[in-house]
ModelCIF file with pLDDT and N, C-alpha, C, O atoms, coordinates in Angstrom:
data_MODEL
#
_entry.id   MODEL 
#
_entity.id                         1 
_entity.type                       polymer 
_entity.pdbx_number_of_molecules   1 
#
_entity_poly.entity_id                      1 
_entity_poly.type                           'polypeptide(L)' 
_entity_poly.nstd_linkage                   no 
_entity_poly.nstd_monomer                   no 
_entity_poly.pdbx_seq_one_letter_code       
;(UNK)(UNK)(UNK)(UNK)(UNK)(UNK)(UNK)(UNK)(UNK)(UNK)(UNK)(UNK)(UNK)(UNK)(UNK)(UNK)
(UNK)(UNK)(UNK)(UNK)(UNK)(UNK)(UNK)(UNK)(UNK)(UNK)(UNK)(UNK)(UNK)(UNK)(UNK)(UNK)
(UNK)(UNK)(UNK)(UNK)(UNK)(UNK)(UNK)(UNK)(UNK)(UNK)(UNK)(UNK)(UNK)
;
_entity_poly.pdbx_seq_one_letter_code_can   XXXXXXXXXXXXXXXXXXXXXXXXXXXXXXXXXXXXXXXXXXXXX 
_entity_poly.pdbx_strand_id                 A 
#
loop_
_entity_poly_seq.entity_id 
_entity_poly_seq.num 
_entity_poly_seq.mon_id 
_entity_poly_seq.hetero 
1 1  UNK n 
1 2  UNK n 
1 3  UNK n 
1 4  UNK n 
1 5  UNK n 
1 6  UNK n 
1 7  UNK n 
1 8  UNK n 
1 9  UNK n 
1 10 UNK n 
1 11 UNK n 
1 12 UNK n 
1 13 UNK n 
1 14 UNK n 
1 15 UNK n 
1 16 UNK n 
1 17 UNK n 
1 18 UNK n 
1 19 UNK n 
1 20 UNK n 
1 21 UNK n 
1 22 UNK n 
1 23 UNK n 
1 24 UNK n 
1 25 UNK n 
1 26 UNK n 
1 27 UNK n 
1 28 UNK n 
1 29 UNK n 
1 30 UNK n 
1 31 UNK n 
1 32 UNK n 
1 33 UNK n 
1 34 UNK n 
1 35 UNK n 
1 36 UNK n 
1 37 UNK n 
1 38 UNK n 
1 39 UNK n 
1 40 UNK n 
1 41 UNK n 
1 42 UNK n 
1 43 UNK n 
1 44 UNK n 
1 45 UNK n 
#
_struct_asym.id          A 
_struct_asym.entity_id   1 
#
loop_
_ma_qa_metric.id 
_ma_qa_metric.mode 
_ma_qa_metric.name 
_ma_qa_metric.software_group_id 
_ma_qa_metric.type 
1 global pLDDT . pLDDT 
2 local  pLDDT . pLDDT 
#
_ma_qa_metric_global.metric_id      1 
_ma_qa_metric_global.metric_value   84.56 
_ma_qa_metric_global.model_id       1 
_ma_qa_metric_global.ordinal_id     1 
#
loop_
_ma_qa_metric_local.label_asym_id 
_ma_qa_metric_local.label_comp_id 
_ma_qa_metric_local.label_seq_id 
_ma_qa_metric_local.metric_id 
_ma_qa_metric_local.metric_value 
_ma_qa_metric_local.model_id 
_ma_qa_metric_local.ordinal_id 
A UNK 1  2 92.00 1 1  
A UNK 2  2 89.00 1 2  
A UNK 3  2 86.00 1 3  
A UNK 4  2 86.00 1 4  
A UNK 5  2 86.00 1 5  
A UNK 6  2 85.00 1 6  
A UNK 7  2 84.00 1 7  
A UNK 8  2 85.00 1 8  
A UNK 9  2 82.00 1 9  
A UNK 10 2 80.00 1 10 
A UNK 11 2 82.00 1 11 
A UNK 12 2 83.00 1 12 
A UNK 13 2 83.00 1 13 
A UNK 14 2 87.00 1 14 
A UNK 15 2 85.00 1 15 
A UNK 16 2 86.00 1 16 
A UNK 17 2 88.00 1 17 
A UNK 18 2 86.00 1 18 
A UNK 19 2 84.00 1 19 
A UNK 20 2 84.00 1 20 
A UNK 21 2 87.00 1 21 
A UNK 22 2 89.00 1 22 
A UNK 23 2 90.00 1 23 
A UNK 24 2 87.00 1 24 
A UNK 25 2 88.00 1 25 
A UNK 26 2 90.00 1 26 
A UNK 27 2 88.00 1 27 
A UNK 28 2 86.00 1 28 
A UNK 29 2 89.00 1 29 
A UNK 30 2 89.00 1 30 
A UNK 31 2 85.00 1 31 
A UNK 32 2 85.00 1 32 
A UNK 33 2 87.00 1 33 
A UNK 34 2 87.00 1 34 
A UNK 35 2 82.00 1 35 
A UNK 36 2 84.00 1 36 
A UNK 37 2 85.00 1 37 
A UNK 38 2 84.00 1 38 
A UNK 39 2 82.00 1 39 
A UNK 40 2 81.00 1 40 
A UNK 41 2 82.00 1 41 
A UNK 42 2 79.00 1 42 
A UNK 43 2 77.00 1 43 
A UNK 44 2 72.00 1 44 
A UNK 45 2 67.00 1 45 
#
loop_
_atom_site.group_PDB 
_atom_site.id 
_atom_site.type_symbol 
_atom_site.label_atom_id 
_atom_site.label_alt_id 
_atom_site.label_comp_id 
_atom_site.label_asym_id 
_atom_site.label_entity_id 
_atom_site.label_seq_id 
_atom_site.pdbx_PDB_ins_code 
_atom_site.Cartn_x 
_atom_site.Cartn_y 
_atom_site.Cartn_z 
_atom_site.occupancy 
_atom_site.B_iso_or_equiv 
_atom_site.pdbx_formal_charge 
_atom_site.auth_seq_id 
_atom_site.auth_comp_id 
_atom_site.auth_asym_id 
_atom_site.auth_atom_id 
_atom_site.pdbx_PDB_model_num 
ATOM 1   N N  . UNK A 1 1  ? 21.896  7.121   -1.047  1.00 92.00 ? 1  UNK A N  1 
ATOM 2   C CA . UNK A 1 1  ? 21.368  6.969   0.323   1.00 92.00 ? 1  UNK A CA 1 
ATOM 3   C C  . UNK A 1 1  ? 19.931  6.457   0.333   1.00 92.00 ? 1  UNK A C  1 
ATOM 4   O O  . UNK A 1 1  ? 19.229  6.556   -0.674  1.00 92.00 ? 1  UNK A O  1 
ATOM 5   N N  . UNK A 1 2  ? 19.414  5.818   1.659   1.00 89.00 ? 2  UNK A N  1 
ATOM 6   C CA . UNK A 1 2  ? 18.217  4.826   1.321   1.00 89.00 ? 2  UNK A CA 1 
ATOM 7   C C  . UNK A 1 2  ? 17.098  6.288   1.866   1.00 89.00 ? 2  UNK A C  1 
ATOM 8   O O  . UNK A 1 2  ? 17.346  7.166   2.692   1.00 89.00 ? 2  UNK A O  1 
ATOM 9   N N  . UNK A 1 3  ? 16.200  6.132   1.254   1.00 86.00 ? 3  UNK A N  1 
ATOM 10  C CA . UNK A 1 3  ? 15.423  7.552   1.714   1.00 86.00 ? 3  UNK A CA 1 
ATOM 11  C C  . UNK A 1 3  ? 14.303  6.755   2.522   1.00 86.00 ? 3  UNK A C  1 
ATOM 12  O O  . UNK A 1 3  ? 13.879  5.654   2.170   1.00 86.00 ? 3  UNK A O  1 
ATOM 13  N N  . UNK A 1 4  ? 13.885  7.444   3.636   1.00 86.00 ? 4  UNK A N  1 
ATOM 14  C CA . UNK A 1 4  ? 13.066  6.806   4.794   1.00 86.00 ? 4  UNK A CA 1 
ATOM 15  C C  . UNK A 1 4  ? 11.714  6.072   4.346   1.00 86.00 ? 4  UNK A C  1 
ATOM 16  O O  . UNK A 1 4  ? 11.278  4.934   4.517   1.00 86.00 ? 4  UNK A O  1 
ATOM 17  N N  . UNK A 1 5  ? 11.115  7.527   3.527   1.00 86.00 ? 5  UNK A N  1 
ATOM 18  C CA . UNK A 1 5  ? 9.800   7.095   3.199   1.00 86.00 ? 5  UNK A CA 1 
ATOM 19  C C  . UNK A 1 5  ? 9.733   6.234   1.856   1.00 86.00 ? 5  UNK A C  1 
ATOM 20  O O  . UNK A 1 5  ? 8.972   5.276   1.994   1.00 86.00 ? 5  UNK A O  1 
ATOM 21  N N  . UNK A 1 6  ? 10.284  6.310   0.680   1.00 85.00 ? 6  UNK A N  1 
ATOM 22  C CA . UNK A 1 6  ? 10.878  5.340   0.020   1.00 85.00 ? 6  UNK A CA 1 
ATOM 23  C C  . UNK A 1 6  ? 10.895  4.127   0.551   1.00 85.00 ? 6  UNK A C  1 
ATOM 24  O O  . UNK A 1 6  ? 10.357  3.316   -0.203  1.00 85.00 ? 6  UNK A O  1 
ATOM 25  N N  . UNK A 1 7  ? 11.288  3.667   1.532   1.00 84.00 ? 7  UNK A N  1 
ATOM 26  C CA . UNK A 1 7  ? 11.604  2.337   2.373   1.00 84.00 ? 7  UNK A CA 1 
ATOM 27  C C  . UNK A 1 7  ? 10.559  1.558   2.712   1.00 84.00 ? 7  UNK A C  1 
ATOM 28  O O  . UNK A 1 7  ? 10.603  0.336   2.850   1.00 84.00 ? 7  UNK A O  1 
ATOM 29  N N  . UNK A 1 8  ? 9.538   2.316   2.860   1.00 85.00 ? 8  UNK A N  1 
ATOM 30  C CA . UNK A 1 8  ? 8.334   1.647   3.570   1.00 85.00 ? 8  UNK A CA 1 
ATOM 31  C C  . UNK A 1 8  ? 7.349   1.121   1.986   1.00 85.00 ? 8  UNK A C  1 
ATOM 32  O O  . UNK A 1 8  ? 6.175   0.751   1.965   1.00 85.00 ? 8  UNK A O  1 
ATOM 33  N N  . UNK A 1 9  ? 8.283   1.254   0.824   1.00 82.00 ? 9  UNK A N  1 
ATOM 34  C CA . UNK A 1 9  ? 7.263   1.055   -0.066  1.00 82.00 ? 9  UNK A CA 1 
ATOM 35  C C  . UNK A 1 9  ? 6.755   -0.663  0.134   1.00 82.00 ? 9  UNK A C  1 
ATOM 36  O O  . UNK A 1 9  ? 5.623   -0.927  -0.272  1.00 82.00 ? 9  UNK A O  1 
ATOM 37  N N  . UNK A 1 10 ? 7.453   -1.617  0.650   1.00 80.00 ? 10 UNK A N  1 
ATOM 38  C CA . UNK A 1 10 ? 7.307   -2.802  0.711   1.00 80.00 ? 10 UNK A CA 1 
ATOM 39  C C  . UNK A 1 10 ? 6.883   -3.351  1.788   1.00 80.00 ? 10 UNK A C  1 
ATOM 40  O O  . UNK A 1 10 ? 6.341   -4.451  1.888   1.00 80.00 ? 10 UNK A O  1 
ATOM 41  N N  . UNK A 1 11 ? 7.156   -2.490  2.730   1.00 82.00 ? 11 UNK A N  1 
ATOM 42  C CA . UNK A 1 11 ? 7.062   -3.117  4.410   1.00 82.00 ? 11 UNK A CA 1 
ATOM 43  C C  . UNK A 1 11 ? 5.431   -3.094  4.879   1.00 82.00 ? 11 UNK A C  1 
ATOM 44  O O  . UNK A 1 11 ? 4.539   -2.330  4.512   1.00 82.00 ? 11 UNK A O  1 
ATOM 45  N N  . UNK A 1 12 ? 5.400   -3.972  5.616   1.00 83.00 ? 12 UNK A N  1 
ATOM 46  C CA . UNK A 1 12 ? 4.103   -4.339  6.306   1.00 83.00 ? 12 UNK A CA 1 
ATOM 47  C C  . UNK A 1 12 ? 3.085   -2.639  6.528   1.00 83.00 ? 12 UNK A C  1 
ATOM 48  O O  . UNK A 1 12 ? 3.566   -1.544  6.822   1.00 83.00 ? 12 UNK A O  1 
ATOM 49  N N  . UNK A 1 13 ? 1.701   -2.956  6.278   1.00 83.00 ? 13 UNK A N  1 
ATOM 50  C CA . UNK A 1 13 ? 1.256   -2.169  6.389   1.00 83.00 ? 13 UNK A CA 1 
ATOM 51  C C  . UNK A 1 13 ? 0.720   -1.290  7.646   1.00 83.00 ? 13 UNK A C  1 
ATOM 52  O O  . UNK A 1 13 ? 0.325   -0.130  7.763   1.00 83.00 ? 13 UNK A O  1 
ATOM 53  N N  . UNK A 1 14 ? 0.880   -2.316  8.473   1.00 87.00 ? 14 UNK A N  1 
ATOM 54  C CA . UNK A 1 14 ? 1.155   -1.890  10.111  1.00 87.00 ? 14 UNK A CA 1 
ATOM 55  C C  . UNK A 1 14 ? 1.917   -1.151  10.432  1.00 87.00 ? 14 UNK A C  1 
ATOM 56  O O  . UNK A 1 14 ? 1.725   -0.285  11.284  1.00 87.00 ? 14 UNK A O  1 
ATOM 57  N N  . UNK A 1 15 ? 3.335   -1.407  9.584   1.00 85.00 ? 15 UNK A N  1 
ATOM 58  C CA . UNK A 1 15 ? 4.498   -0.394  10.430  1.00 85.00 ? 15 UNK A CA 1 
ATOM 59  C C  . UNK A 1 15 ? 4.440   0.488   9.476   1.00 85.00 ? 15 UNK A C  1 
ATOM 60  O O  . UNK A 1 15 ? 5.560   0.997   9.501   1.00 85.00 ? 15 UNK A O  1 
ATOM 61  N N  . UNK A 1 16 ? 3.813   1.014   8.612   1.00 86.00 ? 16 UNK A N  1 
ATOM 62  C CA . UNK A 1 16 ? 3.578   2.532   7.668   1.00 86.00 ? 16 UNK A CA 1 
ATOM 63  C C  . UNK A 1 16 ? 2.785   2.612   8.562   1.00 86.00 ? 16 UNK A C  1 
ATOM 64  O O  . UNK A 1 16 ? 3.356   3.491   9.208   1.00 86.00 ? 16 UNK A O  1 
ATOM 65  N N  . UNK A 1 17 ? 1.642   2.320   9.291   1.00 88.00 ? 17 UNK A N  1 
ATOM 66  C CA . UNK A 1 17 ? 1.045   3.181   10.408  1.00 88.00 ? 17 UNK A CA 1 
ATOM 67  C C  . UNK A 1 17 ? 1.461   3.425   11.278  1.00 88.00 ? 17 UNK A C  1 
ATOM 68  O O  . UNK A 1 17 ? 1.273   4.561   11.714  1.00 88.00 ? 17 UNK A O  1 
ATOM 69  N N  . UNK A 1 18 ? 2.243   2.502   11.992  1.00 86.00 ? 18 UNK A N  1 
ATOM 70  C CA . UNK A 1 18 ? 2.789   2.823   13.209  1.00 86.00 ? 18 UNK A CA 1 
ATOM 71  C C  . UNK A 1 18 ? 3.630   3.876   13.248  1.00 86.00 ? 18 UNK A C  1 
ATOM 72  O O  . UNK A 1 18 ? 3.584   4.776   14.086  1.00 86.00 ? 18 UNK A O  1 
ATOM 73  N N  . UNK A 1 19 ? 4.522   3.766   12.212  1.00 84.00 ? 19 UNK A N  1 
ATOM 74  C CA . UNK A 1 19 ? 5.644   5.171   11.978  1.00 84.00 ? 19 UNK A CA 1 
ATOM 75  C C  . UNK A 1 19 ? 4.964   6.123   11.107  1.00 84.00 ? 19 UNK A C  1 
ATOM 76  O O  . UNK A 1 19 ? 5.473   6.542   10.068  1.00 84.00 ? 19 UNK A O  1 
ATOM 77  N N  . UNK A 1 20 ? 3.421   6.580   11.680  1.00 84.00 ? 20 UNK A N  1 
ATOM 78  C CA . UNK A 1 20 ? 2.943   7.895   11.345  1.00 84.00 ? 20 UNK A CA 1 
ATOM 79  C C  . UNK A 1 20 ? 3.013   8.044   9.943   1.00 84.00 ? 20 UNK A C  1 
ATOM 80  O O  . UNK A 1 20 ? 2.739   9.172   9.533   1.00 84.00 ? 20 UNK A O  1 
ATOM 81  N N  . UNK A 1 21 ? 3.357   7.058   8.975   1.00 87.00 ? 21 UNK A N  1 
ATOM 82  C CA . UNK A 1 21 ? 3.213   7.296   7.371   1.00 87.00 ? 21 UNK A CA 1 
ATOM 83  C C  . UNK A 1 21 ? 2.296   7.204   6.905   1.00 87.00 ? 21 UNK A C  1 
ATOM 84  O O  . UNK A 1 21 ? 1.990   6.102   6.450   1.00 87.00 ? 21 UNK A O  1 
ATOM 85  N N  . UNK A 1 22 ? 1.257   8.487   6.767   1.00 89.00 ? 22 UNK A N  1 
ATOM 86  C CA . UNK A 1 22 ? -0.329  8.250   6.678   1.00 89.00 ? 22 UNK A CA 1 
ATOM 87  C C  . UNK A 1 22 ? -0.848  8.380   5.146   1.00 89.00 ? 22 UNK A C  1 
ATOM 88  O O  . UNK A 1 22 ? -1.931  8.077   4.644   1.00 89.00 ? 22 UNK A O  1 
ATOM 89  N N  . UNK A 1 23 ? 0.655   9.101   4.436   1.00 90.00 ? 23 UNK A N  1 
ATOM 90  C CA . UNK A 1 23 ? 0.125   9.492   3.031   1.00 90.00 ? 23 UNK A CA 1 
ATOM 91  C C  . UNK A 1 23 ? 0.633   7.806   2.988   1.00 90.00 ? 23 UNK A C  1 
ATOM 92  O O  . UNK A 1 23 ? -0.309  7.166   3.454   1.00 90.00 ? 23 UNK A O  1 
ATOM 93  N N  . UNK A 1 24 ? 1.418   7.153   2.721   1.00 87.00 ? 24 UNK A N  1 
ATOM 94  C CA . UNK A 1 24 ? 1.930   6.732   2.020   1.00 87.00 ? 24 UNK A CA 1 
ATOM 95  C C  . UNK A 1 24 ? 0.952   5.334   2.765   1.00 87.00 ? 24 UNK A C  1 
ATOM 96  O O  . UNK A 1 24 ? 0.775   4.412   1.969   1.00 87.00 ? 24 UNK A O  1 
ATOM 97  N N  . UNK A 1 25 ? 0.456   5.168   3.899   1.00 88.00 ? 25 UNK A N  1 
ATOM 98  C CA . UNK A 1 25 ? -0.474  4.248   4.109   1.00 88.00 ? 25 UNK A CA 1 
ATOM 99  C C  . UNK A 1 25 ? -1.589  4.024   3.431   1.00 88.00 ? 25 UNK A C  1 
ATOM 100 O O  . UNK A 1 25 ? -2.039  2.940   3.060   1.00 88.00 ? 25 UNK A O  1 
ATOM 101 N N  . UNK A 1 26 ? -2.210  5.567   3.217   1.00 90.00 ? 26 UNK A N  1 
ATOM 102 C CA . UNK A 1 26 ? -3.314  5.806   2.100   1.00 90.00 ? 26 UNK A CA 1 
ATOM 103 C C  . UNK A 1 26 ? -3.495  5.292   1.044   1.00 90.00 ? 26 UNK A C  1 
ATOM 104 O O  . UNK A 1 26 ? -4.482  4.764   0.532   1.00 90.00 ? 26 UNK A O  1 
ATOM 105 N N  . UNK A 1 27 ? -1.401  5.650   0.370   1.00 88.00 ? 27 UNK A N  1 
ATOM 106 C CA . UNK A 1 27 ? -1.424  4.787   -1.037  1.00 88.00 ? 27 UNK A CA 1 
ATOM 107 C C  . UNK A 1 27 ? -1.832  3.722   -1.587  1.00 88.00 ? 27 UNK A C  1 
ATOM 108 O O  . UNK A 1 27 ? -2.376  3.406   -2.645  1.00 88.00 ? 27 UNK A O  1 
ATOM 109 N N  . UNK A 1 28 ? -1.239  2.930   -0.107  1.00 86.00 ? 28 UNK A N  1 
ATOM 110 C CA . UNK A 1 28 ? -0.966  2.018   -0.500  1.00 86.00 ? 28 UNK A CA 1 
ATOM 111 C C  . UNK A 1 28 ? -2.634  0.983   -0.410  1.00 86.00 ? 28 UNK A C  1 
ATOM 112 O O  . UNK A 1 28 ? -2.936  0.073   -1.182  1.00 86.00 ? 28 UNK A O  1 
ATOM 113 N N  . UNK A 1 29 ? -3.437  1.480   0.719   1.00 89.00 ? 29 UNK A N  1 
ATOM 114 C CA . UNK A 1 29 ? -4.616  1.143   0.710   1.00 89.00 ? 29 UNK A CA 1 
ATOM 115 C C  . UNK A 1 29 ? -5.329  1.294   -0.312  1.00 89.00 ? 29 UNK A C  1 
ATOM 116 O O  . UNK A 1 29 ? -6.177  0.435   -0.556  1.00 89.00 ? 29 UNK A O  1 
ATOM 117 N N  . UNK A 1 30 ? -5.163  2.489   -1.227  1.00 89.00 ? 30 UNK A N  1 
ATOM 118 C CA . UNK A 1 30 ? -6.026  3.149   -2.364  1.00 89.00 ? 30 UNK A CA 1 
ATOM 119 C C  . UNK A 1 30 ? -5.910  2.262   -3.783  1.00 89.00 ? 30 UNK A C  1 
ATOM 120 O O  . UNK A 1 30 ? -6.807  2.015   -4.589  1.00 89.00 ? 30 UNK A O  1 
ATOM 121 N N  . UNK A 1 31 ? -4.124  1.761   -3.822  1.00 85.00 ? 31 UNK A N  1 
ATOM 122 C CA . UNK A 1 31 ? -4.045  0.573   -4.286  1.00 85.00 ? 31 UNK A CA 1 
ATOM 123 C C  . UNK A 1 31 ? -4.609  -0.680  -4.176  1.00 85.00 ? 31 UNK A C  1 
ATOM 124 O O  . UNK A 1 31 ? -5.041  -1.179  -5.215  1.00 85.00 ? 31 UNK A O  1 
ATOM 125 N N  . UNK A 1 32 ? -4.691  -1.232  -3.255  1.00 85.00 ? 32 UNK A N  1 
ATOM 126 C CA . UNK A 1 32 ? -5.583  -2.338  -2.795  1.00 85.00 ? 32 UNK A CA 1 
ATOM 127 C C  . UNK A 1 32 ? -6.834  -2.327  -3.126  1.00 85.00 ? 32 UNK A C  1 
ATOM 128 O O  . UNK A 1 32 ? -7.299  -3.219  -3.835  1.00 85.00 ? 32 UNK A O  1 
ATOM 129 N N  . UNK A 1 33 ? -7.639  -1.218  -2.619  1.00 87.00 ? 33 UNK A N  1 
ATOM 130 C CA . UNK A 1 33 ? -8.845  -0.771  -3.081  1.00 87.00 ? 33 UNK A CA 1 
ATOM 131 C C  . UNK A 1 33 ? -8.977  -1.139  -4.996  1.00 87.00 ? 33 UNK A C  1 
ATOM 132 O O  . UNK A 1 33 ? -9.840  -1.850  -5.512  1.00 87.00 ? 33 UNK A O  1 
ATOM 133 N N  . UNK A 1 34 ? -8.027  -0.523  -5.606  1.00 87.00 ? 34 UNK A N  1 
ATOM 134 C CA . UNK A 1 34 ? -8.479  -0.627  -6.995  1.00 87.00 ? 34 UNK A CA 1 
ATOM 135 C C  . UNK A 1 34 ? -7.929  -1.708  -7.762  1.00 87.00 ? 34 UNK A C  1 
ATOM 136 O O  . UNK A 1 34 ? -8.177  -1.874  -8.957  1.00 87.00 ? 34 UNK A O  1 
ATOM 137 N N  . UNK A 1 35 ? -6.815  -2.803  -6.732  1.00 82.00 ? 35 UNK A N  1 
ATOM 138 C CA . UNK A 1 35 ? -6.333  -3.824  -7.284  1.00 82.00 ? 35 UNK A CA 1 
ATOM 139 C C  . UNK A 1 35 ? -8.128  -5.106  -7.204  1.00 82.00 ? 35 UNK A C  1 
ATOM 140 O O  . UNK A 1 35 ? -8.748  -5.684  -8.097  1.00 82.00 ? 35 UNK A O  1 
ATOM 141 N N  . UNK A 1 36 ? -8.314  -5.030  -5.776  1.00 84.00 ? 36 UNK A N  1 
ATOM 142 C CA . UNK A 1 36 ? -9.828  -5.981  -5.217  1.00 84.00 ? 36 UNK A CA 1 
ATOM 143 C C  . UNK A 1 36 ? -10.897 -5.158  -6.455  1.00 84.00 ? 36 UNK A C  1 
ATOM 144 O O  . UNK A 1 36 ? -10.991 -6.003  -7.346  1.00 84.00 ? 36 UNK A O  1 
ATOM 145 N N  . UNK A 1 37 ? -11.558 -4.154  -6.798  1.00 85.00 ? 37 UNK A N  1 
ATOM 146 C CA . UNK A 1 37 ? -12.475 -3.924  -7.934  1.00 85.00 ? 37 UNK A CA 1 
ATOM 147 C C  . UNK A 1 37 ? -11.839 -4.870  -9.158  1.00 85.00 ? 37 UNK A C  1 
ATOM 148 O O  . UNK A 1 37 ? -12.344 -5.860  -9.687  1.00 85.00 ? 37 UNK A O  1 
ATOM 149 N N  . UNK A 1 38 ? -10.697 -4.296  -9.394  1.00 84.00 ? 38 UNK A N  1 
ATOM 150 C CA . UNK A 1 38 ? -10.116 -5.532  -10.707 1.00 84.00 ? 38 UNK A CA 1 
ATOM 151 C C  . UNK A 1 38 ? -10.432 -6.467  -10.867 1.00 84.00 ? 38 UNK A C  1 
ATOM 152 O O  . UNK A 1 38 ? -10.886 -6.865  -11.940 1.00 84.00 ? 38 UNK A O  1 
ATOM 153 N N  . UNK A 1 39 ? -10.295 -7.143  -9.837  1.00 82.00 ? 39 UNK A N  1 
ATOM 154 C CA . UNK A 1 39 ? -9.967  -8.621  -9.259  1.00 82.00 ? 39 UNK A CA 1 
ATOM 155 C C  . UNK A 1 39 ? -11.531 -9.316  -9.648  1.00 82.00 ? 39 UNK A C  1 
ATOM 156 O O  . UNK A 1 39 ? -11.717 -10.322 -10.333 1.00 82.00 ? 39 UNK A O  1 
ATOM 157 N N  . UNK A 1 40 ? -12.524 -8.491  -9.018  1.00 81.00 ? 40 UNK A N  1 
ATOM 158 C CA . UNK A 1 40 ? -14.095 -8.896  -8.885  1.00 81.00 ? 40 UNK A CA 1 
ATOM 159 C C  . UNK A 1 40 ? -14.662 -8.639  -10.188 1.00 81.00 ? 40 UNK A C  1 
ATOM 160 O O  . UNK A 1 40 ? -15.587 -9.316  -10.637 1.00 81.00 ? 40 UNK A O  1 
ATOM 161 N N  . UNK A 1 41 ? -13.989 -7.424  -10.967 1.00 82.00 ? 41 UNK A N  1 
ATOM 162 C CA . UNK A 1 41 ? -14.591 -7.289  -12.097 1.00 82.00 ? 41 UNK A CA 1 
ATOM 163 C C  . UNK A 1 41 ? -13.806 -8.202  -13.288 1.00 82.00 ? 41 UNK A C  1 
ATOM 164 O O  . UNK A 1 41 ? -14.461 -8.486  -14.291 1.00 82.00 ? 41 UNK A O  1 
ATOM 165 N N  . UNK A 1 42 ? -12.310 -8.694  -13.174 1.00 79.00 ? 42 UNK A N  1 
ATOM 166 C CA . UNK A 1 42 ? -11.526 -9.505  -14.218 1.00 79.00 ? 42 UNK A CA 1 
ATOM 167 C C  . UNK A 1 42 ? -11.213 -10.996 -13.633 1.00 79.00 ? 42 UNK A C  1 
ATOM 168 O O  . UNK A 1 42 ? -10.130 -11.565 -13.773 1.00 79.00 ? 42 UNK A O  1 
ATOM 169 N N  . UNK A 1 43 ? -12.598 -11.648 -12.804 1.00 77.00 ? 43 UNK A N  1 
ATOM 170 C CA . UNK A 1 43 ? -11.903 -12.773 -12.427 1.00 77.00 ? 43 UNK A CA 1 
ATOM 171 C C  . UNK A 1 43 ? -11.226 -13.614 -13.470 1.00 77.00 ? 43 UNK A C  1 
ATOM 172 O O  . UNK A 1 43 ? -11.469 -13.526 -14.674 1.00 77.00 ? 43 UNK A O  1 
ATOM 173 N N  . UNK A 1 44 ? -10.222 -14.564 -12.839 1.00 72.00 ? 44 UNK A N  1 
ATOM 174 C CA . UNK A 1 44 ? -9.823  -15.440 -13.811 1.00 72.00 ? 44 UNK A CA 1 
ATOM 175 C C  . UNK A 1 44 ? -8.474  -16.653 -13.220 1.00 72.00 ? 44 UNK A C  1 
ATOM 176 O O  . UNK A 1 44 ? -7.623  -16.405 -12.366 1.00 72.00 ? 44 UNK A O  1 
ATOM 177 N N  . UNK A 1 45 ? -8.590  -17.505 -13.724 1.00 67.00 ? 45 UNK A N  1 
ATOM 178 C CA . UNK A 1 45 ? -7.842  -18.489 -13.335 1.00 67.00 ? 45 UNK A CA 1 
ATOM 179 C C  . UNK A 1 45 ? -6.276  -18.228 -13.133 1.00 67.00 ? 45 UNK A C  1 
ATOM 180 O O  . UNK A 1 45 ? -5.540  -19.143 -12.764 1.00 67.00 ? 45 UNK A O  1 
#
């Protein structure tokens, strides 16, 4: 069975807010957050 919050691992980050998914909005921001440091600290072609 497809599990709700599971589901939103891909979907727009708007509709994890909109449907009140605040941990999993967090995540996914907290990710972002430490993907952009990477990014600035490993630039590369």
């Amino acid at each position: 069975p497809e599990n709700k919050i599971w589901a939103l691992y891909e979907e727009p980050l708007s509709k994890v807010i909109k449907k009140c998914r605040f941990k999993m909005a967090f995540a996914r921001l907290m990710a972002k957050y430490k993907a952009y440091k990477f990014y600035k600290k490993n630039k590369s072609d």
